[in-house]
N, C-alpha and C. Protein backbone atom coordinates (compact mmCIF):
# COMPACT_ATOMS: atom_id res chain seq x y z
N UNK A 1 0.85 -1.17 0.00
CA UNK A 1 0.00 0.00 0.00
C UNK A 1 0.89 1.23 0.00
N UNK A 2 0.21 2.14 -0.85
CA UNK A 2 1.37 3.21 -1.15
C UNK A 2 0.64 4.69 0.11
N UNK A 3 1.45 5.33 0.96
CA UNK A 3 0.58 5.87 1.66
C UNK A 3 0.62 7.81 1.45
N UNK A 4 0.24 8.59 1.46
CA UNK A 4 0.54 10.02 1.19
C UNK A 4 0.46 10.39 2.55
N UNK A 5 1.97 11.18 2.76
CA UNK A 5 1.94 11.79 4.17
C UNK A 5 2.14 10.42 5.58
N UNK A 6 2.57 9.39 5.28
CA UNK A 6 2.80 8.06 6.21
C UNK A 6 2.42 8.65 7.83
N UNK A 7 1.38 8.49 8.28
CA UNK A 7 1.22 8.39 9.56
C UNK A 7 1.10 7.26 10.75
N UNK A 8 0.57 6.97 11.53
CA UNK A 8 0.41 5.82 12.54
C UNK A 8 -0.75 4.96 11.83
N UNK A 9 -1.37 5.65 11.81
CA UNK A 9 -2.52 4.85 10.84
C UNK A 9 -2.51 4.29 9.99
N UNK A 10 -1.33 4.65 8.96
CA UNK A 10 -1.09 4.08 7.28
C UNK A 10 0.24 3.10 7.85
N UNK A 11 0.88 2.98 8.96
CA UNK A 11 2.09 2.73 9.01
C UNK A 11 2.10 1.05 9.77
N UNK A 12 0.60 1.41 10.69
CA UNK A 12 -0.32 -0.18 11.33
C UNK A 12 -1.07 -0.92 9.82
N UNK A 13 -1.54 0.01 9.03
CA UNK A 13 -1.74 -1.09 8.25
C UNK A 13 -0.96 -1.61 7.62
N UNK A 14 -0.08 -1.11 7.11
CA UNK A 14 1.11 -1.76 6.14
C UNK A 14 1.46 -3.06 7.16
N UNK A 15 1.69 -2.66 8.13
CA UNK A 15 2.32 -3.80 8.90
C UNK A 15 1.61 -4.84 9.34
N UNK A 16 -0.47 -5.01 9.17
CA UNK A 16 -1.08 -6.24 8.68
C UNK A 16 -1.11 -6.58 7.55
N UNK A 17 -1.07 -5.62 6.36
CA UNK A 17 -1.24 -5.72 5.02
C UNK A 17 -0.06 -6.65 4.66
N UNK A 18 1.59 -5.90 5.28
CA UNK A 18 2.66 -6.84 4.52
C UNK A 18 2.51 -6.20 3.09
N UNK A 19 2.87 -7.51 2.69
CA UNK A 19 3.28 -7.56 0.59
C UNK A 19 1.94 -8.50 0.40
N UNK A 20 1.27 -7.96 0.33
CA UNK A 20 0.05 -8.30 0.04
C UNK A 20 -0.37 -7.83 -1.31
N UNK A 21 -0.46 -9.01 -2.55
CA UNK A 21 0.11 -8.10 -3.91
C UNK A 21 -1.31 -7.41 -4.07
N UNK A 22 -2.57 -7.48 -3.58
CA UNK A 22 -3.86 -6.91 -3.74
C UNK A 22 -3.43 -5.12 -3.47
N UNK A 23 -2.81 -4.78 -2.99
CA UNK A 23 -2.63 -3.66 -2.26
C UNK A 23 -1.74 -3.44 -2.74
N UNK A 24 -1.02 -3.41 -3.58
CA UNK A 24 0.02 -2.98 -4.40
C UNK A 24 0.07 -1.29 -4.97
N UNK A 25 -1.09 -1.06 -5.41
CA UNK A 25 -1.63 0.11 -6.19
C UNK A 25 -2.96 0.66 -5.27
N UNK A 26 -2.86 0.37 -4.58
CA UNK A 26 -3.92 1.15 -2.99
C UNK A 26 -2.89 2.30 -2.54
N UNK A 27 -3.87 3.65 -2.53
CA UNK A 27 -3.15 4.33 -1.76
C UNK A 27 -4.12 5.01 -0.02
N UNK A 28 -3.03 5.05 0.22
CA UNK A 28 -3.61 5.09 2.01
C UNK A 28 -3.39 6.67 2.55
N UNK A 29 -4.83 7.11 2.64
CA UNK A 29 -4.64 9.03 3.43
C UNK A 29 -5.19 8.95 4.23
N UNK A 30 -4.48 9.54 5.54
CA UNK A 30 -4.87 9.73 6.90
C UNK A 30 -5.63 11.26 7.10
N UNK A 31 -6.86 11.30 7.51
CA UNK A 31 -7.65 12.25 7.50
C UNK A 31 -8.07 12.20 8.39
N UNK A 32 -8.15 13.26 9.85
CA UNK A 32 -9.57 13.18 11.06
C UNK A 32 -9.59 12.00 11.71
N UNK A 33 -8.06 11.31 11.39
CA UNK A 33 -8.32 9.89 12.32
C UNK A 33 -8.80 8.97 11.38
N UNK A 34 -9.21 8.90 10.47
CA UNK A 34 -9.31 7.71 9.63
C UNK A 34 -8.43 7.88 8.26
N UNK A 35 -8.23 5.96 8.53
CA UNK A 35 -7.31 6.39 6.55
C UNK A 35 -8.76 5.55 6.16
N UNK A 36 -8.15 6.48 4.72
CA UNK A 36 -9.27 6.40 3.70
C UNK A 36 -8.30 5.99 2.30
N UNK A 37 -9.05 4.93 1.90
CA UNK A 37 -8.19 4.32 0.98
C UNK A 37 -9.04 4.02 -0.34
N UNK A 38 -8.51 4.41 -1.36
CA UNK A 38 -8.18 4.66 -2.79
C UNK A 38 -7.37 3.57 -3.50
N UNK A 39 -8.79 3.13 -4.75
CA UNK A 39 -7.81 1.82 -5.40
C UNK A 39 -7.43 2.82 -6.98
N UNK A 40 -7.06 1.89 -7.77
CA UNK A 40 -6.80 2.39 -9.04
C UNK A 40 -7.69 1.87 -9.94
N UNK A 41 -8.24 3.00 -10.79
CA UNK A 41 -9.40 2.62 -11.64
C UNK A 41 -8.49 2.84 -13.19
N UNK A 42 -8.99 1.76 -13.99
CA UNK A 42 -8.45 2.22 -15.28
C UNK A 42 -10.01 2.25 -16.42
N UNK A 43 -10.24 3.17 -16.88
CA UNK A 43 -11.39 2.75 -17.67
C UNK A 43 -11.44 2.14 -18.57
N UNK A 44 -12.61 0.97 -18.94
CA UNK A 44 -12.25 0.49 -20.09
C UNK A 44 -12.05 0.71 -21.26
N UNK A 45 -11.14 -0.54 -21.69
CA UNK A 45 -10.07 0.42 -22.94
C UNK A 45 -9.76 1.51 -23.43
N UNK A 46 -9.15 1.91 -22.00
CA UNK A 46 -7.98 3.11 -21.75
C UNK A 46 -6.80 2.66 -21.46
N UNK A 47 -6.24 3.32 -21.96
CA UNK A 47 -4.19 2.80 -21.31
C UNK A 47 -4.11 3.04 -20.08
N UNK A 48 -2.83 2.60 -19.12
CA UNK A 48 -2.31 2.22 -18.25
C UNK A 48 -2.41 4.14 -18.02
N UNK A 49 -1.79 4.76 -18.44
CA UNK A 49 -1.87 6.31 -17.99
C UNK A 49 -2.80 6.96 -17.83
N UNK A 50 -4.56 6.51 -18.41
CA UNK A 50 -5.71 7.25 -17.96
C UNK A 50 -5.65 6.89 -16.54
N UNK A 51 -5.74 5.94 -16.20
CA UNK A 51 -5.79 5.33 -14.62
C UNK A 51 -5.99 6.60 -14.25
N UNK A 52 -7.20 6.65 -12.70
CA UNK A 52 -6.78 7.58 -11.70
C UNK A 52 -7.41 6.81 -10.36
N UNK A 53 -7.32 7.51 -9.27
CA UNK A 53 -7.22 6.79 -7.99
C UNK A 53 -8.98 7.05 -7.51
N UNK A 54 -10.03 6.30 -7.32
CA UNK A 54 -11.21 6.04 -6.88
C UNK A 54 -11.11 6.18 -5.56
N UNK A 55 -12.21 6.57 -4.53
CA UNK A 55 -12.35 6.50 -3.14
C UNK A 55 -12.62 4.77 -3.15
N UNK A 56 -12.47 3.79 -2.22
CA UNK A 56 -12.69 2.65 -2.10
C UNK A 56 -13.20 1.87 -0.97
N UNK A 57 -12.51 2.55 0.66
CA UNK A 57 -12.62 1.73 1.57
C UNK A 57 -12.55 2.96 2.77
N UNK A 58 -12.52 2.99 3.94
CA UNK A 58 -12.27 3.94 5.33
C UNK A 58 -12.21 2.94 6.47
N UNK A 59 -11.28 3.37 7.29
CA UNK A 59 -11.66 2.89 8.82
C UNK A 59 -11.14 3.86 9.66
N UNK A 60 -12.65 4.08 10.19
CA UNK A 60 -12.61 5.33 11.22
C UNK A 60 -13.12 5.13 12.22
N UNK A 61 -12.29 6.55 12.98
CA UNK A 61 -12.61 5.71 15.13
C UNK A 61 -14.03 6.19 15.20
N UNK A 62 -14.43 5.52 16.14
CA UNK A 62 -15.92 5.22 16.80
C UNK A 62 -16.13 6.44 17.72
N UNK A 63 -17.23 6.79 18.32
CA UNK A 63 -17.12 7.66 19.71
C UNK A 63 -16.59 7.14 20.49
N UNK A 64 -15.59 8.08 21.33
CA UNK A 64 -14.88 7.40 22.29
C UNK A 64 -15.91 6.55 23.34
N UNK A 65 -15.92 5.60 23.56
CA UNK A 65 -16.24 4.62 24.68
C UNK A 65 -15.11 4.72 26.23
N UNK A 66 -15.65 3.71 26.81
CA UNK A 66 -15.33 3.63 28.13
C UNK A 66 -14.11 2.77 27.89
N UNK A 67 -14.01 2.06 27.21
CA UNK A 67 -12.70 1.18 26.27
C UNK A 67 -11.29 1.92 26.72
N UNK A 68 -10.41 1.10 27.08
CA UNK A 68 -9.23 1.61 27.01
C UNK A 68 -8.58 1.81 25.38
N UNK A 69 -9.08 0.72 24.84
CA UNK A 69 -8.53 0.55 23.26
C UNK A 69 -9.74 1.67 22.43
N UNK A 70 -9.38 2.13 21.51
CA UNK A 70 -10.48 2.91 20.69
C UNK A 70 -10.88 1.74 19.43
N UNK A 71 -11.90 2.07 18.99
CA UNK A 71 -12.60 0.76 18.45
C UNK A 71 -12.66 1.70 17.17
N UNK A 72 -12.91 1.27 15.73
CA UNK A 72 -12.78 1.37 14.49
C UNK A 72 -13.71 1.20 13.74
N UNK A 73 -14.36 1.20 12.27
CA UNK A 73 -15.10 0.58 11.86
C UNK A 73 -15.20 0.80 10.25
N UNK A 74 -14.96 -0.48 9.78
CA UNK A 74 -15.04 -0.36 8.12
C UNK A 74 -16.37 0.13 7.40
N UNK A 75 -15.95 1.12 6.41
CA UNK A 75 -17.27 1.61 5.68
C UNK A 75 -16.06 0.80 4.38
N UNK A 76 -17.17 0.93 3.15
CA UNK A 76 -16.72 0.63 1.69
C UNK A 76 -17.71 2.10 0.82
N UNK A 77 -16.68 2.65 0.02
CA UNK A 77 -17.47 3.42 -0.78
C UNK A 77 -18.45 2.68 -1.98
N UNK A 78 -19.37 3.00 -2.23
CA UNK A 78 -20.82 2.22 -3.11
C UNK A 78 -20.41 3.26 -3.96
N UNK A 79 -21.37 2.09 -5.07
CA UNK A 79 -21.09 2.95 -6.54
C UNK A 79 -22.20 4.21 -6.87
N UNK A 80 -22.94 4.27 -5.97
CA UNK A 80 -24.19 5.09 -5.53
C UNK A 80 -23.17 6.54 -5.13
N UNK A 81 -22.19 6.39 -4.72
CA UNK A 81 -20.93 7.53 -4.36
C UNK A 81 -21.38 7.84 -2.39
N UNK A 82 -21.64 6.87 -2.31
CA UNK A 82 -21.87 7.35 -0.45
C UNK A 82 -21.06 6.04 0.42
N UNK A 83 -20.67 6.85 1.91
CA UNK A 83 -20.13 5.45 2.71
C UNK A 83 -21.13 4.32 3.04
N UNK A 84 -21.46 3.30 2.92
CA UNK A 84 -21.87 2.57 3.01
C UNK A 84 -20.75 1.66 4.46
N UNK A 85 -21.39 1.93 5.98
CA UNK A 85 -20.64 1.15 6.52
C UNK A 85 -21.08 0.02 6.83
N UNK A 86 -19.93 -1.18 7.41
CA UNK A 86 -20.01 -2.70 7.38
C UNK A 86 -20.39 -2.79 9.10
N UNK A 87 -20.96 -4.59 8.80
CA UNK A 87 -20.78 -4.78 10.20
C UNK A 87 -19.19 -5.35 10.82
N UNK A 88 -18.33 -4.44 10.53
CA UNK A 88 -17.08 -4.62 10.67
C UNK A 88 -16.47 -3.73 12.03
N UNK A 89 -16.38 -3.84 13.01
CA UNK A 89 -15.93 -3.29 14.00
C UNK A 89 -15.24 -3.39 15.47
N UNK A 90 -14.20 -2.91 15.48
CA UNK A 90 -13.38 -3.73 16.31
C UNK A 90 -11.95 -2.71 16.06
N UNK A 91 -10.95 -3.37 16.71
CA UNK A 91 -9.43 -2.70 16.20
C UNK A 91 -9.28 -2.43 14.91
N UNK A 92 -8.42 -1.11 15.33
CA UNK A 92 -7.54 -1.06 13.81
C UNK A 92 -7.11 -2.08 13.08
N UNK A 93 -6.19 -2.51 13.73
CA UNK A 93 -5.97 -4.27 13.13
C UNK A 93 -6.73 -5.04 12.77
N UNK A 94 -8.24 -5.44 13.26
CA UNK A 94 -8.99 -6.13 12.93
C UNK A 94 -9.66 -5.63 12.03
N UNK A 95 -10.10 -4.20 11.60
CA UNK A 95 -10.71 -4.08 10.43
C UNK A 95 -10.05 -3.97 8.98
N UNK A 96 -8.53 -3.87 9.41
CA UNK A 96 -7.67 -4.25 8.01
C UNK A 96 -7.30 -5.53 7.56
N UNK A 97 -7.53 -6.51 8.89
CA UNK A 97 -7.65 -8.00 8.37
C UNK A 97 -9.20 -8.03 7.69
N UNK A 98 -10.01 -7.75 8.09
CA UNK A 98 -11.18 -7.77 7.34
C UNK A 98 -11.50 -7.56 5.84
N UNK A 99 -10.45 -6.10 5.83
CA UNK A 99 -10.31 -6.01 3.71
C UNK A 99 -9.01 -7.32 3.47
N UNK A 100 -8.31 -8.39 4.14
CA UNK A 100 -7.66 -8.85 3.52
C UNK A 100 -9.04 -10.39 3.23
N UNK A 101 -9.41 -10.17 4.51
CA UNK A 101 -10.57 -11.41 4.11
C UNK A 101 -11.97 -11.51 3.34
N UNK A 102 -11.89 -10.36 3.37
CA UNK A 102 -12.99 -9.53 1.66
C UNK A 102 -14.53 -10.39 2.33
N UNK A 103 -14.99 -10.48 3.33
CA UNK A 103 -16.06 -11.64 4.11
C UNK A 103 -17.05 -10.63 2.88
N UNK A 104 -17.46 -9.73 2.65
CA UNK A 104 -18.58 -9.22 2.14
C UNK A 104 -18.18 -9.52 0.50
N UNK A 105 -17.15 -9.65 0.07
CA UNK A 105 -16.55 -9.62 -1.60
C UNK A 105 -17.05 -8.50 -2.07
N UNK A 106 -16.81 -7.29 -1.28
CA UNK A 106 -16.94 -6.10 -1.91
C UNK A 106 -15.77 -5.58 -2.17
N UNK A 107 -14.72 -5.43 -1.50
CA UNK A 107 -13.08 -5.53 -1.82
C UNK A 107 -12.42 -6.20 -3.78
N UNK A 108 -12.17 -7.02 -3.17
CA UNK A 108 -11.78 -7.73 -4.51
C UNK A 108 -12.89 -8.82 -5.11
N UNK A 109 -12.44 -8.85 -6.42
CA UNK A 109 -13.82 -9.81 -7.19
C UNK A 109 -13.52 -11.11 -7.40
């Protein structure tokens, strides 16, 4: 995952993500406490250089709770253009294993 501006946020996922070749061309922006992540769209039959970067995925903190840990929660952007969030919620960590396990197959096809 390629990240703009590398913060704590982009820097925990890389480190569940790994070399994870899905995430190769994902880029990762830390905004307000959530990264918000961007795949690469190429339109059809367009070259490799129309490509540009789509909104795709978010995980952002929850209201703070009584929790010592702050809790997270995956949205996926819809083709409708709105967040659409999951029943995905839990750690940072756990909601970036979640886009590696695609449980909804809205991630990868």
């Amino acid at each position: 995952m390629r990240l703009l501006k590398p913060g704590e946020l982009g820097r925990r996922a890389q480190h569940v993500l790994r070399d994870d070749p899905r995430f190769a061309e994902v880029l990762g922006i830390e905004e307000s406490g959530a990264l918000q992540l961007y795949q690469v769209v190429t339109p059809s039959r367009a070259a490799k250089w129309e490509s540009h970067y789509s909104l795709w995925a978010k995980i952002a903190p929850l209201a703070a709770t009584q929790s010592r840990e702050p809790r997270y929660r995956l949205a996926h952007f819809s083709l409708g253009g709105e967040w659409q969030e999951l029943d995905v919620e839990g750690s940072f960590e756990y909601c970036v294993q979640q886009l590696l396990e695609n449980k909804y197959h809205l991630f990868f096809g």
